[in-house]
N, C-alpha and C. Protein backbone atom coordinates (compact mmCIF):
# COMPACT_ATOMS: atom_id res chain seq x y z
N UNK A 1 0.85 -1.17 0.00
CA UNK A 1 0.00 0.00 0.00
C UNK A 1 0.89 1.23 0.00
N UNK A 2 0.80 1.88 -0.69
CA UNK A 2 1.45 3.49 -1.03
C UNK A 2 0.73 4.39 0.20
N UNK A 3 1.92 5.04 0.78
CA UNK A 3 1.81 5.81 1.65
C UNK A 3 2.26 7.29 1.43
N UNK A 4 1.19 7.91 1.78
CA UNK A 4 1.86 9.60 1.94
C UNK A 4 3.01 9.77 2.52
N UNK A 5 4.37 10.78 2.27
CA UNK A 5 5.38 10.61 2.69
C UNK A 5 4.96 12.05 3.70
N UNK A 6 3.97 12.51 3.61
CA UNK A 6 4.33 14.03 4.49
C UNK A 6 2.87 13.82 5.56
N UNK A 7 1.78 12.67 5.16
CA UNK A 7 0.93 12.51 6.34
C UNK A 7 0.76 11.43 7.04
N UNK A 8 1.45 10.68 6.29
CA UNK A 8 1.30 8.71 6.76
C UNK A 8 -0.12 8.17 6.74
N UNK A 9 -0.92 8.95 5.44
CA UNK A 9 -1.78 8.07 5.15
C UNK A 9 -2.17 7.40 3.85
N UNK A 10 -3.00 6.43 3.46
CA UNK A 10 -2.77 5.51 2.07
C UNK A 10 -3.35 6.75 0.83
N UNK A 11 -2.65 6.58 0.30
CA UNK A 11 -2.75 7.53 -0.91
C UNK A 11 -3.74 6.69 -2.16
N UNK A 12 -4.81 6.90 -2.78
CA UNK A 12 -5.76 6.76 -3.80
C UNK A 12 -5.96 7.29 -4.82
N UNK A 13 -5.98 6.91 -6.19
CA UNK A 13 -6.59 7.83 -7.58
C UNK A 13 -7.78 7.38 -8.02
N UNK A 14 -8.08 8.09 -8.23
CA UNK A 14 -9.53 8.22 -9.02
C UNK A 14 -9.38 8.94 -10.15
N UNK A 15 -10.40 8.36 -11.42
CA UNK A 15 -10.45 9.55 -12.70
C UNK A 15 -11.92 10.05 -12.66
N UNK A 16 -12.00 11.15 -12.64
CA UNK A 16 -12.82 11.91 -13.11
C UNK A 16 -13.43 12.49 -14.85
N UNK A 17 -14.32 12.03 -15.42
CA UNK A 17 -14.32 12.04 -16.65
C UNK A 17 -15.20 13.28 -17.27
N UNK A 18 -14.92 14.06 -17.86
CA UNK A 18 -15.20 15.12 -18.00
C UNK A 18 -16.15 15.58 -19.45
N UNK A 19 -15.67 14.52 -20.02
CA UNK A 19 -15.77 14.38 -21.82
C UNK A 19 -17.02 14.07 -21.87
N UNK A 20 -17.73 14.24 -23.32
CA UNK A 20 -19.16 13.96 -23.31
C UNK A 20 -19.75 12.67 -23.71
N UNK A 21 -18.47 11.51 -24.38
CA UNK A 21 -18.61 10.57 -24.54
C UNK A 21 -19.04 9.62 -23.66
N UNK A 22 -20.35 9.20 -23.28
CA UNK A 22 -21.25 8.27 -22.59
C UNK A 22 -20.21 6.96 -22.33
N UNK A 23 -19.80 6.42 -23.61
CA UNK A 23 -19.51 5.11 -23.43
C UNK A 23 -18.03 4.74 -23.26
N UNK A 24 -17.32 5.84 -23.42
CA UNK A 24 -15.66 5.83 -22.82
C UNK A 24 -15.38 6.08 -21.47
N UNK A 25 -15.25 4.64 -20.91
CA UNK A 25 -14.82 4.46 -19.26
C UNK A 25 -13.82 3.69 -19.30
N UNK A 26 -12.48 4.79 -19.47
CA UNK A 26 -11.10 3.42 -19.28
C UNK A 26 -11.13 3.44 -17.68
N UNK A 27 -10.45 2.44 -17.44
CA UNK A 27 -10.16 2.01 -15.81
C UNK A 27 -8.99 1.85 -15.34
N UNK A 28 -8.12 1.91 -16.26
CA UNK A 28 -6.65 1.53 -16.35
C UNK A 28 -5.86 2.39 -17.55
N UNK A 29 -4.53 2.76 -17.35
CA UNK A 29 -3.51 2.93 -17.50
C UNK A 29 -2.00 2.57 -17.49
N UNK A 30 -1.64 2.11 -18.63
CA UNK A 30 -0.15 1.26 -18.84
C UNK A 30 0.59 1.94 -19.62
N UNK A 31 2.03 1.71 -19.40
CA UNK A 31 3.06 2.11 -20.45
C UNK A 31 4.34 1.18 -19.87
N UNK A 32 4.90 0.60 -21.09
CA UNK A 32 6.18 0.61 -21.18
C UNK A 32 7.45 0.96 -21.00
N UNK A 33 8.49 1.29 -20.55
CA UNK A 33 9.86 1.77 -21.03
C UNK A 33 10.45 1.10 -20.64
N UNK A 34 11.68 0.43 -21.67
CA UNK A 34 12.73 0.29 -21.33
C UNK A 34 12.49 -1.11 -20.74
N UNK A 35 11.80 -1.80 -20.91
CA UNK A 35 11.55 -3.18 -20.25
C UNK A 35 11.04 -2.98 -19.10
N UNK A 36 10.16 -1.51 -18.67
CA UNK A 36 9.53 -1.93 -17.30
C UNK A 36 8.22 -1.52 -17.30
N UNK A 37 7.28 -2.42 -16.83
CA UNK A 37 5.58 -2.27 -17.01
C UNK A 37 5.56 -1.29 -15.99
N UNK A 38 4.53 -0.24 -16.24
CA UNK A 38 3.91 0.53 -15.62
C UNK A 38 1.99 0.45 -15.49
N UNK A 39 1.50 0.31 -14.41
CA UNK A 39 -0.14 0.40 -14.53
C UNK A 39 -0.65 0.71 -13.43
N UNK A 40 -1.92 1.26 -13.82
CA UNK A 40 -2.81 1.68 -12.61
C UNK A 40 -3.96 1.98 -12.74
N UNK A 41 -4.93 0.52 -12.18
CA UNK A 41 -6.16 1.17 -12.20
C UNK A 41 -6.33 1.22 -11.46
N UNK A 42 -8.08 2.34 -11.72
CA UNK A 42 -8.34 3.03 -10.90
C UNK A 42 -10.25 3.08 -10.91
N UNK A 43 -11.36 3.47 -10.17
CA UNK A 43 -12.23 3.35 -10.44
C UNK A 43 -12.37 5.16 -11.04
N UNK A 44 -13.57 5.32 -11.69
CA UNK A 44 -13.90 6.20 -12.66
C UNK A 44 -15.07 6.99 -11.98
N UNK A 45 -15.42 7.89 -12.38
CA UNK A 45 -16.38 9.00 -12.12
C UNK A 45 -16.69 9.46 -13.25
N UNK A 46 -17.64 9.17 -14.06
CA UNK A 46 -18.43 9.93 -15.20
C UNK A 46 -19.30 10.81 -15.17
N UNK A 47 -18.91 12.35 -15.38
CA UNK A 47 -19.84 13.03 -15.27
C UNK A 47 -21.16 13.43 -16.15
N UNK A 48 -21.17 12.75 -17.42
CA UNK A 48 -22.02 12.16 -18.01
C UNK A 48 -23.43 11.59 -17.31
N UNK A 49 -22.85 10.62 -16.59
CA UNK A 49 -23.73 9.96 -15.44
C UNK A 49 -24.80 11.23 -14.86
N UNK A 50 -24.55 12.22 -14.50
CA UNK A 50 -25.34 12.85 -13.50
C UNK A 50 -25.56 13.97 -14.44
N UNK A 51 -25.83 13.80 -16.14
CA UNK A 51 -26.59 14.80 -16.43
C UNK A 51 -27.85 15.34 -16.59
N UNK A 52 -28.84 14.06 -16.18
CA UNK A 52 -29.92 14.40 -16.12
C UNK A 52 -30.41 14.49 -14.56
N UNK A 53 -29.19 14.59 -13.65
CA UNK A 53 -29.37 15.17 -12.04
C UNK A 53 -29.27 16.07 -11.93
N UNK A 54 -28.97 17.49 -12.30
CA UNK A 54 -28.34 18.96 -12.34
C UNK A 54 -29.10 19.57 -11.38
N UNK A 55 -30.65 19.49 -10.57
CA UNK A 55 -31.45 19.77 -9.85
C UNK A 55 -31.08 18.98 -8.44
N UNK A 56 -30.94 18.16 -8.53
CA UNK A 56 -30.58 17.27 -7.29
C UNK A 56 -28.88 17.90 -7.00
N UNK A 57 -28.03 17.59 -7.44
CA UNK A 57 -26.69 18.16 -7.21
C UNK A 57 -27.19 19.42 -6.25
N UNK A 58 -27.77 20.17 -7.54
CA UNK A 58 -27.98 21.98 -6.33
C UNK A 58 -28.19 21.91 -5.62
N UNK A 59 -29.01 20.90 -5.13
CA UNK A 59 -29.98 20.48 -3.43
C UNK A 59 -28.38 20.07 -2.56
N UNK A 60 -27.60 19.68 -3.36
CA UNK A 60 -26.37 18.94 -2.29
C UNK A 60 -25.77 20.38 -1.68
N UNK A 61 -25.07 20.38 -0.45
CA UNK A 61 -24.14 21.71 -0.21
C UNK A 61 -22.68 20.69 -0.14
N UNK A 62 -22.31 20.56 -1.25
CA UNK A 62 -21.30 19.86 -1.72
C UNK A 62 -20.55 20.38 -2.65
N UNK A 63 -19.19 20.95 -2.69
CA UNK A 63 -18.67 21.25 -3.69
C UNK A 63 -18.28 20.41 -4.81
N UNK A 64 -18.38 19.54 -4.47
CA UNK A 64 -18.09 18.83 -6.05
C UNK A 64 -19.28 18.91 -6.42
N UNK A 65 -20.52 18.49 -5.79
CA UNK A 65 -22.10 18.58 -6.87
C UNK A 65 -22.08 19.59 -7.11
N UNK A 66 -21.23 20.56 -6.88
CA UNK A 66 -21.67 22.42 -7.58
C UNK A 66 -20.85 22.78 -8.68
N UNK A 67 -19.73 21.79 -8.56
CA UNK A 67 -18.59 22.26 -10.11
C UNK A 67 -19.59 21.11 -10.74
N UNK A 68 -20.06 20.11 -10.64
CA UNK A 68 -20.19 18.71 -11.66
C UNK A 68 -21.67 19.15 -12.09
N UNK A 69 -22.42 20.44 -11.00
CA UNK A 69 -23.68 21.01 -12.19
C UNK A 69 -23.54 21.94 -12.74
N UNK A 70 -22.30 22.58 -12.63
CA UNK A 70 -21.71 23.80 -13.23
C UNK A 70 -21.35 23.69 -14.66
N UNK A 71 -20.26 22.14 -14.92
CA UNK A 71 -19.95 21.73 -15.56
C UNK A 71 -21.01 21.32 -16.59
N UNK A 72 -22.12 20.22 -16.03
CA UNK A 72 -23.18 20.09 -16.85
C UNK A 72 -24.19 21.43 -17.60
N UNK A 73 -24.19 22.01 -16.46
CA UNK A 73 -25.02 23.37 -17.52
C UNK A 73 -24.01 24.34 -18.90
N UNK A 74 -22.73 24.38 -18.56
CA UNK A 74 -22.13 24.61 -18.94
C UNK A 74 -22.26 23.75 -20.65
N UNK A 75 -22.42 22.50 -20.49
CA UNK A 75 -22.12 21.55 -22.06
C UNK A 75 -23.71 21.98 -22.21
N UNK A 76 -24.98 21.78 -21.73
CA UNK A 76 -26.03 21.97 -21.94
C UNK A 76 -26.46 23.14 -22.68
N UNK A 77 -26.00 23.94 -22.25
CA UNK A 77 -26.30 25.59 -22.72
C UNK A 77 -25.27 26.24 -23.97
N UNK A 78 -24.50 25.30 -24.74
CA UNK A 78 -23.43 25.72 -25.36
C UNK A 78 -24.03 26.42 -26.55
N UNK A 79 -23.74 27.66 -27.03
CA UNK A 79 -23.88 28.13 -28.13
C UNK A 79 -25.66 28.73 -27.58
N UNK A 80 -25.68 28.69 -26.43
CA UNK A 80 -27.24 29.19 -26.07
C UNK A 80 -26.97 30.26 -25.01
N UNK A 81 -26.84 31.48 -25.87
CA UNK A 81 -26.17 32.79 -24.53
C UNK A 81 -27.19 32.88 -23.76
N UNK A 82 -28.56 33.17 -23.88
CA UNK A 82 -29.19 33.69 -22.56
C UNK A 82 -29.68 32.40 -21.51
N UNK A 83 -29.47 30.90 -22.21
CA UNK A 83 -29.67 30.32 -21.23
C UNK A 83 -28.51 29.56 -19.87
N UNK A 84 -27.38 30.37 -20.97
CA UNK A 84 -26.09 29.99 -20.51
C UNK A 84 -26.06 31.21 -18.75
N UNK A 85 -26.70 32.48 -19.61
CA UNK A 85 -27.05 33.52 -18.65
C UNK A 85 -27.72 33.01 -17.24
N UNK A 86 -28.70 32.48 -18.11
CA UNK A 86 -29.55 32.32 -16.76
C UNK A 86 -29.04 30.97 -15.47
N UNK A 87 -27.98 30.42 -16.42
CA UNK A 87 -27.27 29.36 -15.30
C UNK A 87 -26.49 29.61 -14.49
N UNK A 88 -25.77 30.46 -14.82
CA UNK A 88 -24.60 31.14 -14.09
C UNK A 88 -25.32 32.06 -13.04
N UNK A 89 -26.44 32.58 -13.63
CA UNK A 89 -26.93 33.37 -12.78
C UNK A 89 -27.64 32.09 -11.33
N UNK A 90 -28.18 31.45 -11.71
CA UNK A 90 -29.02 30.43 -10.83
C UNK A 90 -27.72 29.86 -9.40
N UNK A 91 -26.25 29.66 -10.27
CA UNK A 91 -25.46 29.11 -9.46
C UNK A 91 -24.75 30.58 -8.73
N UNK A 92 -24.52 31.59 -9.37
CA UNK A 92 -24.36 32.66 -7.98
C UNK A 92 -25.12 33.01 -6.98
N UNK A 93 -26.07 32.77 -7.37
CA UNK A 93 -27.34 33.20 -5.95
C UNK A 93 -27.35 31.88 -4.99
N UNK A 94 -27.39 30.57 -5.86
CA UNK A 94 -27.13 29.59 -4.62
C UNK A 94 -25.85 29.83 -3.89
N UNK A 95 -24.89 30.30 -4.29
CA UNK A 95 -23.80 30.68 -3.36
C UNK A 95 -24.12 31.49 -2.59
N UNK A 96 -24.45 32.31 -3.38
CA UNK A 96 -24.54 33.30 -2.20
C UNK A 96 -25.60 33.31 -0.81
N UNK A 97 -26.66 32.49 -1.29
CA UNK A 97 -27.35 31.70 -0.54
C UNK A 97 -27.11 30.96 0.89
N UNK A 98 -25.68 30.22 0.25
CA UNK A 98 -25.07 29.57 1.14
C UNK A 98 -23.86 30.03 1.66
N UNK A 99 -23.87 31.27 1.74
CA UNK A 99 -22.96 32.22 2.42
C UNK A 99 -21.61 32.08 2.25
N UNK A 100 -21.32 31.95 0.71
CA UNK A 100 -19.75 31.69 0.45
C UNK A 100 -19.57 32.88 0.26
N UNK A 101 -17.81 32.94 0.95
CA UNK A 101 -17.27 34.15 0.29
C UNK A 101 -17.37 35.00 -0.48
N UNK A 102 -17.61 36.22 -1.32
CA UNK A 102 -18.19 36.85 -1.95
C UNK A 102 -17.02 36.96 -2.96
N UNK A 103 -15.54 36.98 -2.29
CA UNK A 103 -14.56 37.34 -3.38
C UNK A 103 -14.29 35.59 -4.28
N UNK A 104 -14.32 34.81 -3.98
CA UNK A 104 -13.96 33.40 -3.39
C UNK A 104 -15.13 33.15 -4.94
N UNK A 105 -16.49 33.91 -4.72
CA UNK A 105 -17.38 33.72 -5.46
C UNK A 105 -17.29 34.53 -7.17
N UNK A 106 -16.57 35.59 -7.12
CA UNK A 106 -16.08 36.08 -7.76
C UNK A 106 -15.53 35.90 -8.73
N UNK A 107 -14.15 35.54 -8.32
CA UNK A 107 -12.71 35.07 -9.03
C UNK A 107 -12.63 33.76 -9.52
């Protein structure tokens, strides 16, 4: 088991999949050199998966459900300015809602 060298605890990867392709879930990663195998799998996160959740995420006070519906409205609304408007707008007020930082919210 691989250990953190600066906390002494087991270190984990995960992929996060970002792309819009439904049916591309690698799990693993290999390479060669020089006569020495390299690999590592890993389990996957498709954000694909949770695009027809984008309502439920908002309900989470979870930062990853807030980039992964950010992200989804984001591919949803492409080439659609005022509804792209009205998403961005929907996800600053839930922040601000939930009393994040204002600069934090900003930048």
């Amino acid at each position: 088991m691989a250990l953190s060298s600066c906390f002494d605890r087991p270190v984990a990867s995960m992929a996060v999949l970002a792309d819009e392709n439904k049916h591309w879930k690698p799990t693993s990663y290999s390479f060669d050199v020089l006569g020495c195998q390299h690999s590592l799998t890993f389990p996957v996160a498709k954000l694909t998966d949770y695009y027809d959740k984008v309502d439920g995420l908002l309900s989470i006070d979870n930062a990853f459900a807030l980039i992964t519906a950010a992200h989804i409205l984001t591919q949803k609304t492409r080439k659609e300015c005022e509804a792209r408007y009205e998403a961005k707008l929907r996800l600053v007020k839930l922040l601000y809602e939930r009393q994040w930082d204002k600069q934090w919210i900003i930048t």
